[in-house]
PDB file of N, CA and C in Angstrom:
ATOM      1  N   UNK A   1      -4.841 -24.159   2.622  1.00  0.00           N
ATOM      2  CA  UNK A   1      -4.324 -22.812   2.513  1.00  0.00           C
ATOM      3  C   UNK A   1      -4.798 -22.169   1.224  1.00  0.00           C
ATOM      4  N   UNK A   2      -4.700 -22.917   0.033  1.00  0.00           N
ATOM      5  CA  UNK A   2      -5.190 -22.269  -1.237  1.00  0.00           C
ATOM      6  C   UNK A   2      -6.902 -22.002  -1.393  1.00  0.00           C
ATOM      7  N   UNK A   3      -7.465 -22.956  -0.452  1.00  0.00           N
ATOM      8  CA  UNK A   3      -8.947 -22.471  -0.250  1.00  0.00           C
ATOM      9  C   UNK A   3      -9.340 -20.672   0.604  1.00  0.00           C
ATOM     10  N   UNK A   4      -8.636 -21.114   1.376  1.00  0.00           N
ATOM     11  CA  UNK A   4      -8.566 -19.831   2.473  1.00  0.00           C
ATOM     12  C   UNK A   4      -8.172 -18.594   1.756  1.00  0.00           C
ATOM     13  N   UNK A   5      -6.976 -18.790   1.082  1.00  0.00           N
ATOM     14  CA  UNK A   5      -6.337 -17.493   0.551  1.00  0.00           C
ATOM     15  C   UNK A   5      -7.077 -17.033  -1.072  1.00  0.00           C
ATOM     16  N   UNK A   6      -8.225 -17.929  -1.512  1.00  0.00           N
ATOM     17  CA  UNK A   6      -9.130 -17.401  -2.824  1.00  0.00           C
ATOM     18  C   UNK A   6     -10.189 -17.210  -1.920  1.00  0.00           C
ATOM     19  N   UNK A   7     -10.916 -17.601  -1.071  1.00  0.00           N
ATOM     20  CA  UNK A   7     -11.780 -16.728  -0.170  1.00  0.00           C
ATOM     21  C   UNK A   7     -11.372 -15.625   0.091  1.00  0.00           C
ATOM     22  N   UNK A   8     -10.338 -15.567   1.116  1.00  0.00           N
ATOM     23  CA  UNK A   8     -10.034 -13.897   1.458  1.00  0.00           C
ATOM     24  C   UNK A   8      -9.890 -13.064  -0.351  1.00  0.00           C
ATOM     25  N   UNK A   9      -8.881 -13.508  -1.694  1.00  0.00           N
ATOM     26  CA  UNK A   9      -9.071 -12.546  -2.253  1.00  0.00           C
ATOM     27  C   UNK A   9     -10.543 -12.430  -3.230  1.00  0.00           C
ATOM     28  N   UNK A  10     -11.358 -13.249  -2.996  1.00  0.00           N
ATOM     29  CA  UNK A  10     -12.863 -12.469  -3.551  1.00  0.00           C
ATOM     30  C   UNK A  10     -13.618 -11.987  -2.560  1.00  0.00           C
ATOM     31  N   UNK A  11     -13.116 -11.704  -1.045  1.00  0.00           N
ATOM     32  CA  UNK A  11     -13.720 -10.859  -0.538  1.00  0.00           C
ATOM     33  C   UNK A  11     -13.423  -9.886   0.008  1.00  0.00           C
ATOM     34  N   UNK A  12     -11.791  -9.710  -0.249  1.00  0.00           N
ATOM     35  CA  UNK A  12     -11.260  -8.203  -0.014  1.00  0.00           C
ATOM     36  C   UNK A  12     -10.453  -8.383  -1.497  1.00  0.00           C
ATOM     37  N   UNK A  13     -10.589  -8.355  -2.767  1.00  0.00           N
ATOM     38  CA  UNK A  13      -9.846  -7.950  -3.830  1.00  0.00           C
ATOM     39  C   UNK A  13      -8.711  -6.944  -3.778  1.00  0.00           C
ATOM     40  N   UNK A  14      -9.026  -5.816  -2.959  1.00  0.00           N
ATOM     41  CA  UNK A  14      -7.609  -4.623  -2.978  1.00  0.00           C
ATOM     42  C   UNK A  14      -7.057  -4.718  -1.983  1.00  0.00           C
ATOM     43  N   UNK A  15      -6.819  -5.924  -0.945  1.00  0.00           N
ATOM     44  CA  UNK A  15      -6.008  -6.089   0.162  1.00  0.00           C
ATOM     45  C   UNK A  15      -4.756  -6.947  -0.531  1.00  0.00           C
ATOM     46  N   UNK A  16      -3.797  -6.277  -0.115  1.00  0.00           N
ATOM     47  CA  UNK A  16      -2.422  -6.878   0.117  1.00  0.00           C
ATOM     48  C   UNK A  16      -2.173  -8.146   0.567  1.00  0.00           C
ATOM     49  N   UNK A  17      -0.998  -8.553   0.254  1.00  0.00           N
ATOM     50  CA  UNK A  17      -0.534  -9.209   1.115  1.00  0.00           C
ATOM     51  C   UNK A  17      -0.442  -9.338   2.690  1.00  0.00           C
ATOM     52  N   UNK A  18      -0.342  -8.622   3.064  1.00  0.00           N
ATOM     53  CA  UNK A  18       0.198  -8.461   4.724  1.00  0.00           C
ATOM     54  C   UNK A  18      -0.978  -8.323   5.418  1.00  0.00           C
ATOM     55  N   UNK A  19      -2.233  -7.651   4.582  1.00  0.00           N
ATOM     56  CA  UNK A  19      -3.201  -8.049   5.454  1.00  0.00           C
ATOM     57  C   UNK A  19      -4.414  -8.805   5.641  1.00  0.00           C
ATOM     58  N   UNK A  20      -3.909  -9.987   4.054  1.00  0.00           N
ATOM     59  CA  UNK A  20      -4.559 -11.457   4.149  1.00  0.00           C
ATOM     60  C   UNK A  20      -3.849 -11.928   5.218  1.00  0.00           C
ATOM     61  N   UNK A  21      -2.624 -11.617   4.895  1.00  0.00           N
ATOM     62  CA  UNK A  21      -2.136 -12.849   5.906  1.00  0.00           C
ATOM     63  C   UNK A  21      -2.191 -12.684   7.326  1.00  0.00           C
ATOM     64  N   UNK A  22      -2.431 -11.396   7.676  1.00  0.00           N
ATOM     65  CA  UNK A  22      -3.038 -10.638   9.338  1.00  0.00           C
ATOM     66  C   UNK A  22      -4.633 -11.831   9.261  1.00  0.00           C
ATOM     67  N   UNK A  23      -5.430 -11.526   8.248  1.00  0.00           N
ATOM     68  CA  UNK A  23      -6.438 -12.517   8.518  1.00  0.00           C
ATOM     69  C   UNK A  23      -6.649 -13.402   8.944  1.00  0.00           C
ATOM     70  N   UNK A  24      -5.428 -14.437   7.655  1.00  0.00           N
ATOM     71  CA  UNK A  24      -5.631 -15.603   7.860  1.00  0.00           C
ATOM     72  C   UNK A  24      -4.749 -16.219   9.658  1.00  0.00           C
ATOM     73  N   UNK A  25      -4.159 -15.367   9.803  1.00  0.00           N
ATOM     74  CA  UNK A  25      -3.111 -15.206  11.570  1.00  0.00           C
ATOM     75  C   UNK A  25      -4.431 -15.103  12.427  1.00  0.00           C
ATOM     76  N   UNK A  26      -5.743 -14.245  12.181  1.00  0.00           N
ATOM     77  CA  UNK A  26      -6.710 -13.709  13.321  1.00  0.00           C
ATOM     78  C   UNK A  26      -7.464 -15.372  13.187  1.00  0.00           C
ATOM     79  N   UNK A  27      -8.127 -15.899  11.971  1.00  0.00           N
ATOM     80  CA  UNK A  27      -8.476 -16.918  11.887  1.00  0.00           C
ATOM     81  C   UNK A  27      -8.215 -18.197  12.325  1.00  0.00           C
ATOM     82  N   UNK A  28      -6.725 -18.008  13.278  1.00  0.00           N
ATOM     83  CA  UNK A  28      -6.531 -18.998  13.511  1.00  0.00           C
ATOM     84  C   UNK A  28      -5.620 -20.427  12.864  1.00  0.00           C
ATOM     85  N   UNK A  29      -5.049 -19.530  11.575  1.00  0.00           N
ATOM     86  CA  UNK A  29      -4.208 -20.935  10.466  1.00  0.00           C
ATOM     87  C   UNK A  29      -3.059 -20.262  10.947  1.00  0.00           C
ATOM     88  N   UNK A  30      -2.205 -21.477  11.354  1.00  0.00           N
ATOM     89  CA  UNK A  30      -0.716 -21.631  12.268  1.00  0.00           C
ATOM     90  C   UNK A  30       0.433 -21.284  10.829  1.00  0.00           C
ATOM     91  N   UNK A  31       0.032 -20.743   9.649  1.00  0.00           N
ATOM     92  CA  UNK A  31       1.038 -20.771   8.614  1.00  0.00           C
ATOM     93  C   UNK A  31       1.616 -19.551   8.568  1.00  0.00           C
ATOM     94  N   UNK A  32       3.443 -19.544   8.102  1.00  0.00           N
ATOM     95  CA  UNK A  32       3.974 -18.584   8.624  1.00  0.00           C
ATOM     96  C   UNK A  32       4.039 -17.816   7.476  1.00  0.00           C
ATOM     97  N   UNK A  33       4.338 -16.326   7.365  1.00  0.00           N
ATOM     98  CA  UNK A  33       4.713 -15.299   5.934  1.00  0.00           C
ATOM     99  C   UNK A  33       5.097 -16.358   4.633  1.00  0.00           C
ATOM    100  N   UNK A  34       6.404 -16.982   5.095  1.00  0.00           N
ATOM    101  CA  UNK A  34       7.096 -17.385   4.062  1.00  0.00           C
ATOM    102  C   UNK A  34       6.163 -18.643   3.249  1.00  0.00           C
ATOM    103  N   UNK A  35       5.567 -19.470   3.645  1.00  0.00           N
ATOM    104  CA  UNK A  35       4.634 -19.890   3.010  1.00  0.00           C
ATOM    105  C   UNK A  35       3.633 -19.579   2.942  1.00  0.00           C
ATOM    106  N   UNK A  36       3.139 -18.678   3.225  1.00  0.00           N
ATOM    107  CA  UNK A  36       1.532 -17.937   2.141  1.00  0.00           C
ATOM    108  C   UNK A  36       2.118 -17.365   1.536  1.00  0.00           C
ATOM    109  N   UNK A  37       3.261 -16.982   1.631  1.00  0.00           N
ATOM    110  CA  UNK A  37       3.359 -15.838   0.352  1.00  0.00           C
ATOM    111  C   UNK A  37       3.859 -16.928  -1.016  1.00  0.00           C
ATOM    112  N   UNK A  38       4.471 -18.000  -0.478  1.00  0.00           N
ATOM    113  CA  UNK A  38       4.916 -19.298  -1.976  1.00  0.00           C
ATOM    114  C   UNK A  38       3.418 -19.330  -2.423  1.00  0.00           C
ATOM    115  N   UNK A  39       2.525 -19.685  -1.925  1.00  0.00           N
ATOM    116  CA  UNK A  39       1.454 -19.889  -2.685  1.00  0.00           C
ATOM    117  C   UNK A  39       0.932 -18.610  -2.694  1.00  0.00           C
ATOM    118  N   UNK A  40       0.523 -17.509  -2.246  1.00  0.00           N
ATOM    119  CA  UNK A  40      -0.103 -16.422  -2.672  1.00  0.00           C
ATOM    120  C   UNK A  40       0.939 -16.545  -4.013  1.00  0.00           C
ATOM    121  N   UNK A  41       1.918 -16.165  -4.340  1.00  0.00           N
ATOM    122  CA  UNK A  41       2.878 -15.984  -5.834  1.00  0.00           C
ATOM    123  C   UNK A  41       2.208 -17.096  -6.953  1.00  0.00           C
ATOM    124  N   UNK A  42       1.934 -18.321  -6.437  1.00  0.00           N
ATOM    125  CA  UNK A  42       1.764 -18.947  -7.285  1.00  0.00           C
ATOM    126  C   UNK A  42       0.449 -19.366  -7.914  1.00  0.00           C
ATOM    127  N   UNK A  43      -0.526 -18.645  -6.492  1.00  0.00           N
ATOM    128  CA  UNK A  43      -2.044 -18.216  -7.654  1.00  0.00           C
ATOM    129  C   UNK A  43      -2.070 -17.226  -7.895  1.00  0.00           C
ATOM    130  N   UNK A  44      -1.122 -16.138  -8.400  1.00  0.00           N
ATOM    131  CA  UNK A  44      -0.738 -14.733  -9.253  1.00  0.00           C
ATOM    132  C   UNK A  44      -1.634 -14.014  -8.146  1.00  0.00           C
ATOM    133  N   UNK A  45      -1.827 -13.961  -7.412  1.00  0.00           N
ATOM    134  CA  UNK A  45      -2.633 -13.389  -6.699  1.00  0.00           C
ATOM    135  C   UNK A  45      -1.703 -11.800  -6.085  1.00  0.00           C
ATOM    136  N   UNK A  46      -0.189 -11.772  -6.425  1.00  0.00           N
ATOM    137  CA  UNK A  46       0.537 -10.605  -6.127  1.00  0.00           C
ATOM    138  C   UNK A  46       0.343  -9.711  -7.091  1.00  0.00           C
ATOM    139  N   UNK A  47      -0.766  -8.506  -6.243  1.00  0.00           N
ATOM    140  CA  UNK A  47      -0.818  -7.317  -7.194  1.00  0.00           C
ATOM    141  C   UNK A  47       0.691  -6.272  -7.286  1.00  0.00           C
ATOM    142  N   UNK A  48       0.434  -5.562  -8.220  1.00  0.00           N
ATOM    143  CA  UNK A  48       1.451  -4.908  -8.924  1.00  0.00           C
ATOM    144  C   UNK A  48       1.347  -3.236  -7.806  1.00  0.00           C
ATOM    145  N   UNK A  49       2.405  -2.719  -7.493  1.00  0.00           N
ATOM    146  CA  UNK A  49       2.555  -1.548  -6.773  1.00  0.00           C
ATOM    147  C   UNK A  49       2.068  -0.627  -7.721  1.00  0.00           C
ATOM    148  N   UNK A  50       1.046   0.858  -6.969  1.00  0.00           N
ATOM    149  CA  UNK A  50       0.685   1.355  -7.858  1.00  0.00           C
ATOM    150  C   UNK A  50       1.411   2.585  -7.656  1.00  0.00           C
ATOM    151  N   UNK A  51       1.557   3.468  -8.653  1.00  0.00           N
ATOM    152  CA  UNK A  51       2.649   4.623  -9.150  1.00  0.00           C
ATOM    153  C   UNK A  51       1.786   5.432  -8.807  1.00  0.00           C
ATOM    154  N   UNK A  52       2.806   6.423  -7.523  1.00  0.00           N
ATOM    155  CA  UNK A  52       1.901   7.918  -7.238  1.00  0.00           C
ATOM    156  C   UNK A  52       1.795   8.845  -7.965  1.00  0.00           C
ATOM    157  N   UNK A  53       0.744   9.346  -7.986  1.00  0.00           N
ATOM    158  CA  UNK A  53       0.279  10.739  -9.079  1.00  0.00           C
ATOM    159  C   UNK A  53       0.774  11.615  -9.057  1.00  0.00           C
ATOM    160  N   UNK A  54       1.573  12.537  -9.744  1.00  0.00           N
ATOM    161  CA  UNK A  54       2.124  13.367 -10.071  1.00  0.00           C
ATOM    162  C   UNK A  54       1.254  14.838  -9.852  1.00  0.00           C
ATOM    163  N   UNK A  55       1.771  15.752  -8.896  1.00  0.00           N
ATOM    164  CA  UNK A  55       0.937  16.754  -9.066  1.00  0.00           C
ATOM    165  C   UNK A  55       1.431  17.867  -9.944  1.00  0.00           C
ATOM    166  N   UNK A  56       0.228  18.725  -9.972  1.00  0.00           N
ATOM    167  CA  UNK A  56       0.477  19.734 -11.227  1.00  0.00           C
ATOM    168  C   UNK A  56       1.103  20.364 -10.598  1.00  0.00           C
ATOM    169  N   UNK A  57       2.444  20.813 -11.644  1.00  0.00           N
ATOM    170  CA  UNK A  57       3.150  21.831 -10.901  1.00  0.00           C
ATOM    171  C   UNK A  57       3.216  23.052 -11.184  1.00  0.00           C
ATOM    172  N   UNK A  58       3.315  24.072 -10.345  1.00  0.00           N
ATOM    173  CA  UNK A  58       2.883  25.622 -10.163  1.00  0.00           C
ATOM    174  C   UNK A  58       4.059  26.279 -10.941  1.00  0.00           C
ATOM    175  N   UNK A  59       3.637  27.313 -11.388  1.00  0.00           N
ATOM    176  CA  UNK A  59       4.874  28.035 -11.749  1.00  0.00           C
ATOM    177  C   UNK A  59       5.814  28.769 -11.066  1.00  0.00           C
ATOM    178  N   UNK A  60       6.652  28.877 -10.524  1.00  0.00           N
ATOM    179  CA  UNK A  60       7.444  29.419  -8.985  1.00  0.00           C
ATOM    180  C   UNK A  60       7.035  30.754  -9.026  1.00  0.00           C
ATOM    181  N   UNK A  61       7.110  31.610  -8.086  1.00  0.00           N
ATOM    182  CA  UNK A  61       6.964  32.837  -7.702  1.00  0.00           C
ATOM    183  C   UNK A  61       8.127  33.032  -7.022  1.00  0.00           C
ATOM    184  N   UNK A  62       8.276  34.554  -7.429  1.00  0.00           N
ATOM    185  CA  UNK A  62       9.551  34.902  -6.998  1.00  0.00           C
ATOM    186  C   UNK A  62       9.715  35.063  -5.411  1.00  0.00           C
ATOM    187  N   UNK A  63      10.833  34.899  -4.506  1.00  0.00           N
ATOM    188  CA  UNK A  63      11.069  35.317  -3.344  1.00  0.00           C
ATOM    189  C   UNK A  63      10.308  36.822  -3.017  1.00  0.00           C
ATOM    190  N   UNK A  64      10.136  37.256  -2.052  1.00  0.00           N
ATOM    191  CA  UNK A  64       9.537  38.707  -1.861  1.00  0.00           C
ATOM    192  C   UNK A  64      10.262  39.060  -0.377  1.00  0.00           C
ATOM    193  N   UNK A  65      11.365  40.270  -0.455  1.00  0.00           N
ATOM    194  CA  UNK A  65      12.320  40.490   0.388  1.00  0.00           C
ATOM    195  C   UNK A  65      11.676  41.469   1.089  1.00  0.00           C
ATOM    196  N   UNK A  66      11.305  41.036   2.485  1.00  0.00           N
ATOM    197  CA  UNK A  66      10.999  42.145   3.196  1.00  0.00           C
ATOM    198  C   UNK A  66      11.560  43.419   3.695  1.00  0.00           C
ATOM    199  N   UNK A  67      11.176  44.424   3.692  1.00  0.00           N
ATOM    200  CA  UNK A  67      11.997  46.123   3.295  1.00  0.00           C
ATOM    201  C   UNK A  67      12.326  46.377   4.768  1.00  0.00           C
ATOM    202  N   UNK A  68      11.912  46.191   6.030  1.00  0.00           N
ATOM    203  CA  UNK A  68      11.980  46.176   7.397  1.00  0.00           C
ATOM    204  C   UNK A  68      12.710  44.449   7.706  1.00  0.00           C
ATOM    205  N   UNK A  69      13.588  44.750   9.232  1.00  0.00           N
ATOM    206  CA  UNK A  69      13.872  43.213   9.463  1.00  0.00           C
ATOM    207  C   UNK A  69      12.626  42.818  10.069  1.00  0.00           C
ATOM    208  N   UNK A  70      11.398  43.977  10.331  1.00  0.00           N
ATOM    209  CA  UNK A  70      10.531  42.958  11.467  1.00  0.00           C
ATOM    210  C   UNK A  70       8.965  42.898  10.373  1.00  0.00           C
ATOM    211  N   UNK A  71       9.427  43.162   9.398  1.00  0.00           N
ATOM    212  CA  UNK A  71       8.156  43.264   8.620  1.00  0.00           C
ATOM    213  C   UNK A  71       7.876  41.512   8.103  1.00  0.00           C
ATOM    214  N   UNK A  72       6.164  41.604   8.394  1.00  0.00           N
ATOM    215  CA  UNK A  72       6.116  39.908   7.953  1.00  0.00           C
ATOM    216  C   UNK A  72       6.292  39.719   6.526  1.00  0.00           C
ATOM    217  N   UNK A  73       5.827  40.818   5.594  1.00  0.00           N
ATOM    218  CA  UNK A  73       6.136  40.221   4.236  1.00  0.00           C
ATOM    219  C   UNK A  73       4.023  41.051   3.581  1.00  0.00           C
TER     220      UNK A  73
END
């Protein structure tokens, strides 16, 4: 298992968890979540979640009240 799971991460480096272990499931190794993931943890191989980017934020604009009820604006 520890051979298999440093193959898959030097040849997909930015894959997750869930979809080594979809791999190593297509490949054919009978091992379930809960143990790949004991050893994925224990060759540090669990990357860190990455923090979404913040967008720039606009300065509000005011409401604009239409002068008719059927006017679009």
């Amino acid at each position: 298992m520890i051979k298999a799971l440093s193959a898959l991460a030097e040849r997909h480096p930015s894959a997750g968890f869930r979809k080594r272990h979809v791999r190593l499931r297509r490949a054919g190794h009978p091992w379930n979540h809960k143990r790949v993931w004991r050893v994925y943890c224990t060759l540090k191989l669990n990357l860190r979640r990455q923090r979404k980017r913040l967008r720039a934020l606009r300065p509000p604009q005011p409401l604009v009240q239409p002068i008719r009820p059927s006017d679009a604006g």
